[in-house]
Protein backbone atom coordinates (compact mmCIF):
# COMPACT_ATOMS: atom_id res chain seq x y z
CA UNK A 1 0.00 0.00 0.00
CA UNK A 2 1.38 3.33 -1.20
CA UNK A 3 1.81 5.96 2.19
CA UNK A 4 -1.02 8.69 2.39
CA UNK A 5 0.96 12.07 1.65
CA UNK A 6 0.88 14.61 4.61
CA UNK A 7 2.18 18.36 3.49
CA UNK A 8 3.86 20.17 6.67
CA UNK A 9 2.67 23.91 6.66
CA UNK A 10 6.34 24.63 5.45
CA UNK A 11 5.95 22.53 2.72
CA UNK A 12 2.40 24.80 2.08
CA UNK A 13 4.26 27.63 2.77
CA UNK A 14 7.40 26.93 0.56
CA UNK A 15 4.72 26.09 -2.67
CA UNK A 16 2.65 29.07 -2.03
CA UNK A 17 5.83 31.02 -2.25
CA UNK A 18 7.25 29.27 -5.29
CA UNK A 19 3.68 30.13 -6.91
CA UNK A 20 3.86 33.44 -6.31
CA UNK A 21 7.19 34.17 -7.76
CA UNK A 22 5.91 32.27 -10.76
CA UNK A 23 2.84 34.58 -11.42
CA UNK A 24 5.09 37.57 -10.84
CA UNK A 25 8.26 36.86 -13.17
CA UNK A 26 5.69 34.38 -15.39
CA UNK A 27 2.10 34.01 -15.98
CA UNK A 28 -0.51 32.16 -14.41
CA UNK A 29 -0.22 29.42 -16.66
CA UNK A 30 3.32 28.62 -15.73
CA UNK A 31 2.38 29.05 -12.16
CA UNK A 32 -0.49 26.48 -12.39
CA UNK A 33 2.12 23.91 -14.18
CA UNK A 34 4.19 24.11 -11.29
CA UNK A 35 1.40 23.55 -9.09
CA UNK A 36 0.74 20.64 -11.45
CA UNK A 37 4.10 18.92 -11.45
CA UNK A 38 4.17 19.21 -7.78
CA UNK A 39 1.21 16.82 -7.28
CA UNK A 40 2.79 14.83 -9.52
CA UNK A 41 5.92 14.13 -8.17
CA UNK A 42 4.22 13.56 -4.84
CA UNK A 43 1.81 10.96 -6.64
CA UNK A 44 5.26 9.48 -7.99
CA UNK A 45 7.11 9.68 -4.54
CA UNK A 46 3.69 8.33 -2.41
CA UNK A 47 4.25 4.93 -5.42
CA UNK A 48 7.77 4.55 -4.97
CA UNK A 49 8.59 6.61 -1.37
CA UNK A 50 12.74 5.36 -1.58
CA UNK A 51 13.15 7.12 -4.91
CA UNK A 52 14.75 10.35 -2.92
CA UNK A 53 18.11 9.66 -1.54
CA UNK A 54 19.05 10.48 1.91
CA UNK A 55 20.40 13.49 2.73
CA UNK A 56 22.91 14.85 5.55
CA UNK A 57 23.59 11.04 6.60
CA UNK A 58 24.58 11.69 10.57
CA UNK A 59 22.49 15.19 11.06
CA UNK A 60 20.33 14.24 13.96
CA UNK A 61 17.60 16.73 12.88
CA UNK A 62 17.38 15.45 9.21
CA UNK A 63 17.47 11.67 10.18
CA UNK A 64 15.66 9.86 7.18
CA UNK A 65 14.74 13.33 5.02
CA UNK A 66 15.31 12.57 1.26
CA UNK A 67 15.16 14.44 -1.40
CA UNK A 68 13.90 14.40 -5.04
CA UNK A 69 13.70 16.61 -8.18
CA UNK A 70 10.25 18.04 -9.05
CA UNK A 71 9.12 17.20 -12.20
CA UNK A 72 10.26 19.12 -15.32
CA UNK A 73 10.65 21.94 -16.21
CA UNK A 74 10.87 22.71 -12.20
CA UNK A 75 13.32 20.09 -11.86
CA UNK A 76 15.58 23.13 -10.06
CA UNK A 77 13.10 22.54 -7.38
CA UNK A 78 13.51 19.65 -4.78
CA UNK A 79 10.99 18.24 -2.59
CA UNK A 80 12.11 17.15 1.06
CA UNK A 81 10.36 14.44 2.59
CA UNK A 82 10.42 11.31 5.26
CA UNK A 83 8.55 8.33 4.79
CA UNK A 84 6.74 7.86 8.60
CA UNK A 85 4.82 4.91 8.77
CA UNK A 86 1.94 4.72 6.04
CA UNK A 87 2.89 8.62 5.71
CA UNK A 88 5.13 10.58 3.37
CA UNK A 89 5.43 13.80 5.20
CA UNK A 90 6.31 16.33 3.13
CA UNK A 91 8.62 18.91 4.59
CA UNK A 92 9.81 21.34 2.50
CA UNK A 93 10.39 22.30 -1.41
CA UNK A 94 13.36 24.46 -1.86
CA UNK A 95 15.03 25.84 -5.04
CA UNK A 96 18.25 22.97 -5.12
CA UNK A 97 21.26 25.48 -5.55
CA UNK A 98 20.49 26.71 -1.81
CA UNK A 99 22.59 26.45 1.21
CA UNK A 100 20.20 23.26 1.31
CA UNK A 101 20.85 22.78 5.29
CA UNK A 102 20.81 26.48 6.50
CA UNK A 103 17.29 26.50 4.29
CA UNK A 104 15.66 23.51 5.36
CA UNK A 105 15.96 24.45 9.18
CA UNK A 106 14.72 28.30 9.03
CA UNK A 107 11.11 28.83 8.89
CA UNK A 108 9.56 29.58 5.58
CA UNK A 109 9.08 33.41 4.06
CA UNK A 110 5.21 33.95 4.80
């Protein structure tokens, strides 16, 4: 049985964000697309939840987070996640050329 996908409110927060900028330096259709490949790659990670590979092996505070691409063209983006149980929490989505562990612990831009 595939987990049931759970989206932290900094994972929320992080997409909302990510839309926004879209709309601003795109159009709304781009911004909708990257709505659309998100769901996506969370259908694709809640199917196979050990695509990601683990990041910051020996980091107490990311102990079993992985990571994987969103789908294209956002593949710039990465999605953050830990498989819990029947539950793929996702954590955060954060532009991959990022000081990826500074990011992922402060609290998302509201």
């Amino acid at each position: 049985m595939s987990p049931i996908v759970v989206r932290s409110p900094a994972f929320e927060a992080d997409v909302e964000q990510a839309f926004a900028w879209y709309l601003t330096k795109a159009n709304l259709q781009i911004a909708d697309a990257y709505l659309g490949s998100v769901r996506l790659t969370l259908r694709k990670l809640s199917r196979q939840p050990n695509l990601g590979r683990l990041r910051f092996p020996g980091s107490p505070e990311f102990a079993g987070v992985r990571s994987w691409r969103i789908e294209p063209p956002f593949n710039r983006r990465l999605i953050f996640y830990r498989v819990e149980g029947e539950h793929l929490q996702a954590w955060r989505t954060l532009h991959g050329a990022r000081n990826l562990r500074h990011r992922l612990l402060e609290e998302p831009p509201s």
